[in-house]
N, C-alpha and C. Protein backbone atom coordinates (compact mmCIF):
# COMPACT_ATOMS: atom_id res chain seq x y z
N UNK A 1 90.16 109.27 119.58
CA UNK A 1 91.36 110.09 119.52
C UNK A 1 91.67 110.37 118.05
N UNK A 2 92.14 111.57 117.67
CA UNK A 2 92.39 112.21 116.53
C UNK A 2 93.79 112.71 116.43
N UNK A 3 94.46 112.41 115.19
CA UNK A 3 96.13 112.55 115.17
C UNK A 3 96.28 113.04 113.91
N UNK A 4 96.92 114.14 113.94
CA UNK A 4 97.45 115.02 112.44
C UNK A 4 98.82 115.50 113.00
N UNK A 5 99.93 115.43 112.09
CA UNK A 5 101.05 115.52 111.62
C UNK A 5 101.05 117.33 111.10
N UNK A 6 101.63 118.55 111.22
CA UNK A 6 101.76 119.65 110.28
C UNK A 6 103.26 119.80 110.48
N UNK A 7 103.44 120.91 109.62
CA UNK A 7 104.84 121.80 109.61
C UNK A 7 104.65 122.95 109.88
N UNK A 8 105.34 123.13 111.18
CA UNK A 8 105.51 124.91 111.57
C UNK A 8 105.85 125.80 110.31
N UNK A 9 105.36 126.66 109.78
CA UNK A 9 106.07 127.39 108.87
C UNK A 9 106.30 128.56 108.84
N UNK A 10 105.62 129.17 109.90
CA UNK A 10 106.60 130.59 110.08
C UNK A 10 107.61 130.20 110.85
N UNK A 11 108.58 131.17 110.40
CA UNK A 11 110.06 131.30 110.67
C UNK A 11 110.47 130.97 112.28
N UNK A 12 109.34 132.10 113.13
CA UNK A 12 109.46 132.18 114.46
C UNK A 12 108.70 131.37 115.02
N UNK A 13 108.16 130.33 114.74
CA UNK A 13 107.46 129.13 114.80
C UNK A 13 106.44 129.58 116.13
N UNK A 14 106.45 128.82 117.55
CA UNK A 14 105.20 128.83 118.53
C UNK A 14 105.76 129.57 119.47
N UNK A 15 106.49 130.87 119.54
CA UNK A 15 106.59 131.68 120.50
C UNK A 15 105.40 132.61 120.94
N UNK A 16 106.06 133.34 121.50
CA UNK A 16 104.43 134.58 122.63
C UNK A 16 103.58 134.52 121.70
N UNK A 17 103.88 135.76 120.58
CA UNK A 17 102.50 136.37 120.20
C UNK A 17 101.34 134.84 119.26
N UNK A 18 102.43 133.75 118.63
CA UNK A 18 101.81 132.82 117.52
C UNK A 18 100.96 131.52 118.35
N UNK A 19 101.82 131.51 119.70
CA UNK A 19 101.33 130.36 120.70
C UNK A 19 99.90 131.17 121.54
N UNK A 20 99.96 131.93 121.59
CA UNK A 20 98.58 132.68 122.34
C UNK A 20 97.79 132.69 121.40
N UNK A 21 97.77 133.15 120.09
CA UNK A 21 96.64 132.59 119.06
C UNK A 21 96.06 131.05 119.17
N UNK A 22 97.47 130.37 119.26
CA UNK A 22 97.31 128.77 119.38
C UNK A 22 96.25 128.38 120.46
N UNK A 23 96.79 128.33 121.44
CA UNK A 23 96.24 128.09 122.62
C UNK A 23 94.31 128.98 122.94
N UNK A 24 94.05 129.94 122.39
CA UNK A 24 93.41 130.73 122.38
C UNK A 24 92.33 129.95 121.50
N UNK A 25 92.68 129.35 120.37
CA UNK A 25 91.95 128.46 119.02
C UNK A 25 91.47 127.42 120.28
N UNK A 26 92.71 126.74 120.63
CA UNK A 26 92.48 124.97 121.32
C UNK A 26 91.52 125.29 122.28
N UNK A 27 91.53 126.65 123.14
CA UNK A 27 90.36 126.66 124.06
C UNK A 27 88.97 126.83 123.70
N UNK A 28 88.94 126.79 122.27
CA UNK A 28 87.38 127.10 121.10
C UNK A 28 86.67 125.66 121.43
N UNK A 29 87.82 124.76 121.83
CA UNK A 29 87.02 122.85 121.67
C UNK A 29 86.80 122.93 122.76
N UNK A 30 85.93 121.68 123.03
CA UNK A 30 85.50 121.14 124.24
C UNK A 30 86.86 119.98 124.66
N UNK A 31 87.35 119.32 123.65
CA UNK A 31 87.80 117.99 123.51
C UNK A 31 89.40 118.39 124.63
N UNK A 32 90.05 117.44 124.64
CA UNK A 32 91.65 117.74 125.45
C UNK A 32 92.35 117.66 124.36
N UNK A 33 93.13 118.55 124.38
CA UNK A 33 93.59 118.49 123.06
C UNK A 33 95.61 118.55 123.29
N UNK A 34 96.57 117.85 122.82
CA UNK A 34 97.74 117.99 123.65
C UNK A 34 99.22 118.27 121.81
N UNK A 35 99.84 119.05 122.17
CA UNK A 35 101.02 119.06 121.32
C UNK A 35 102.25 118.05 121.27
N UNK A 36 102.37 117.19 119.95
CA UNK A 36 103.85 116.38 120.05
C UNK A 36 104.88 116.71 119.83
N UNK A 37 105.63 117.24 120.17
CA UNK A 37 107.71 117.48 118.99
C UNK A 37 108.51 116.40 119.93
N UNK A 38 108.78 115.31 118.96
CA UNK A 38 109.55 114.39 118.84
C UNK A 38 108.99 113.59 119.91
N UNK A 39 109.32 113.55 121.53
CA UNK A 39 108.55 112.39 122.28
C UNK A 39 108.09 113.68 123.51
N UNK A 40 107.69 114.76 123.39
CA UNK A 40 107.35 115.21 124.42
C UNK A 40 105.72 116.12 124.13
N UNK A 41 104.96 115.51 125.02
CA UNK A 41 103.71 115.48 125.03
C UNK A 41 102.98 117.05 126.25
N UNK A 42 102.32 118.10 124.99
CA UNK A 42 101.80 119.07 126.21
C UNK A 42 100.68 119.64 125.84
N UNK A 43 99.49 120.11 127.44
CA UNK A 43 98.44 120.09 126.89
C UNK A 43 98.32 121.77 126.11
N UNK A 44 97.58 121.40 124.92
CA UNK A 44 97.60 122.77 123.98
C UNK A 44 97.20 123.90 124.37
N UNK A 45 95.96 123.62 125.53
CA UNK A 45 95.35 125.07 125.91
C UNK A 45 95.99 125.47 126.87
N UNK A 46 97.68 125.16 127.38
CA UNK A 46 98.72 125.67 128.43
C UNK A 46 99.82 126.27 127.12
N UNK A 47 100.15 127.63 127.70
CA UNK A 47 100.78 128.74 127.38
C UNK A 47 101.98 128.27 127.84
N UNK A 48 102.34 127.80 129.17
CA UNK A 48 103.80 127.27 129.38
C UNK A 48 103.91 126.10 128.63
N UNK A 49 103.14 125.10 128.46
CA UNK A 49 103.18 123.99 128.16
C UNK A 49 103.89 124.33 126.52
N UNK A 50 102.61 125.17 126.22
CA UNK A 50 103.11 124.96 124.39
C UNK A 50 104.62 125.91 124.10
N UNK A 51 105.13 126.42 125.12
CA UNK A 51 106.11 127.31 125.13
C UNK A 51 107.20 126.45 125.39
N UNK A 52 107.14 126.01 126.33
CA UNK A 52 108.19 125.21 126.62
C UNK A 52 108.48 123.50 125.79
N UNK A 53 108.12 123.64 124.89
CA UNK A 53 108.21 122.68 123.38
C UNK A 53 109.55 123.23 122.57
N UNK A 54 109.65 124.42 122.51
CA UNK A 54 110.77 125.48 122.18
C UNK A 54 110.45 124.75 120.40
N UNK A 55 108.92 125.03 120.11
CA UNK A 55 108.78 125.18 118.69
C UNK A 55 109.35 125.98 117.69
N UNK A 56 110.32 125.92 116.90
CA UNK A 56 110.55 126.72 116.01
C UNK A 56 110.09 126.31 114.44
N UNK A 57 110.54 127.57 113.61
CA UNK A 57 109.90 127.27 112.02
C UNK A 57 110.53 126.47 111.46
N UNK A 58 109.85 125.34 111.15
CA UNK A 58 110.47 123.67 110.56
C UNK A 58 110.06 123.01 110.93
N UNK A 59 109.48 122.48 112.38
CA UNK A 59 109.75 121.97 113.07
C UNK A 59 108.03 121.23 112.28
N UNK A 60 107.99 119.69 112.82
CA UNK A 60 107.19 118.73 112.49
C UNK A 60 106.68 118.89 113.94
N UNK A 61 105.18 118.47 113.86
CA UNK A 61 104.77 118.66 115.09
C UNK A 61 103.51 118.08 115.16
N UNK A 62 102.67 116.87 116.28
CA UNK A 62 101.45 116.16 116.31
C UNK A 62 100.72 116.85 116.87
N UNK A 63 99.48 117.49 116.70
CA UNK A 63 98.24 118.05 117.32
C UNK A 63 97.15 116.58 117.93
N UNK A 64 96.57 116.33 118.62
CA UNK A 64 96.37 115.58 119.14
C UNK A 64 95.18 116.00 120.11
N UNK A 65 93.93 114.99 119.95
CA UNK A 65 92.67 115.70 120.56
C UNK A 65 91.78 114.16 120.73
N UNK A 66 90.53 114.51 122.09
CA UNK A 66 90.27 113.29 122.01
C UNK A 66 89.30 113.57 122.97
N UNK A 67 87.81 113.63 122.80
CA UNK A 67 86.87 114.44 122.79
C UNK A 67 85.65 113.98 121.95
N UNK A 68 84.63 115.56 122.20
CA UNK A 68 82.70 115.43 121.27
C UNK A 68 83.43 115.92 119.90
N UNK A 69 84.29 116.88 120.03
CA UNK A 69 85.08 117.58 119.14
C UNK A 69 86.28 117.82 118.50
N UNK A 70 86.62 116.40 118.36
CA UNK A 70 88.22 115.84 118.60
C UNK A 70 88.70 116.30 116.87
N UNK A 71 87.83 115.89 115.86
CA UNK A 71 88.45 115.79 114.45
C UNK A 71 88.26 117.24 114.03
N UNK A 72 87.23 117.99 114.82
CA UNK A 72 87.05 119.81 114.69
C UNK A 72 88.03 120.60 115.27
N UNK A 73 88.23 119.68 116.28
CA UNK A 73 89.67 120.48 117.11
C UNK A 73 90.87 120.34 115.85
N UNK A 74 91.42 119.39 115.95
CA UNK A 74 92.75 119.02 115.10
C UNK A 74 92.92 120.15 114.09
N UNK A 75 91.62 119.75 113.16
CA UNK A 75 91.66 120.32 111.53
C UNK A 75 91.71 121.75 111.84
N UNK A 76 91.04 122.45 112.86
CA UNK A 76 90.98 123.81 113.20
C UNK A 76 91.94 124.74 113.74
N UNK A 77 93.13 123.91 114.39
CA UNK A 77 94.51 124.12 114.93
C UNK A 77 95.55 123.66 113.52
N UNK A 78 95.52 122.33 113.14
CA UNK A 78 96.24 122.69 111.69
C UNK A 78 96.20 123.34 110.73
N UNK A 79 95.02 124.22 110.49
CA UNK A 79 94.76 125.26 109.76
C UNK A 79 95.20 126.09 110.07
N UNK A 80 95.55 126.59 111.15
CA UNK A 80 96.49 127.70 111.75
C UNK A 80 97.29 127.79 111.62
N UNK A 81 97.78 126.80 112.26
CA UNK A 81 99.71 126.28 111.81
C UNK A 81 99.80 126.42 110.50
N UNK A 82 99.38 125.56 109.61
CA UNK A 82 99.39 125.82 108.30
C UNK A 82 99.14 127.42 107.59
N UNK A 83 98.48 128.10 108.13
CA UNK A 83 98.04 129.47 107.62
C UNK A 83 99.49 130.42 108.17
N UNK A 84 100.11 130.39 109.20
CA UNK A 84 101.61 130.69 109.41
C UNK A 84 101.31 131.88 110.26
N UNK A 85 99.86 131.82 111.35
CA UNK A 85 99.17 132.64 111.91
C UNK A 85 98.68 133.35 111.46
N UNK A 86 98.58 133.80 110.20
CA UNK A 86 97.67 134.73 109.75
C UNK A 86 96.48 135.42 109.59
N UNK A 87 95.34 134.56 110.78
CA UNK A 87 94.55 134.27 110.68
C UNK A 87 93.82 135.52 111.80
């Protein structure tokens, strides 16, 4: 299992258009890969799941994977987040 910590930093944090990129990346791994904000746990490659987190820009948040491709998953989804979708 693989655990990284980021900061949402666009403004409009994991709504429609930034969470469908998201989720779209997490389905690139093989591994299960799940989102943390504060104690609630959801799996990343679900569109309701990562929606209903009600991520906004600020927000601290655990990426979480555990898998052939667990430390490729993480770093490859925090790069996103971190990039502020730009990608």
């Amino acid at each position: 299992m693989y655990v990284k910590d980021v900061l949402v930093k666009n403004k409009a944090g994991l709504h429609a258009r930034p969470a469908t990129f998201f989720i779209q990346k997490a389905n690139e791994y093989k591994s299960t890969i799940w989102v943390e904000k504060e104690e609630r746990r959801v799996n990343a490659k679900s569109l309701l799941g990562v929606l209903s987190l009600g991520i906004i820009g600020g927000t601290d948040i655990k990426i979480i994977a555990d898998g052939s491709d667990e430390q490729e998953a993480v770093d490859g989804l925090v790069g996103l987040v971190e990039s502020g979708f730009a990608d």
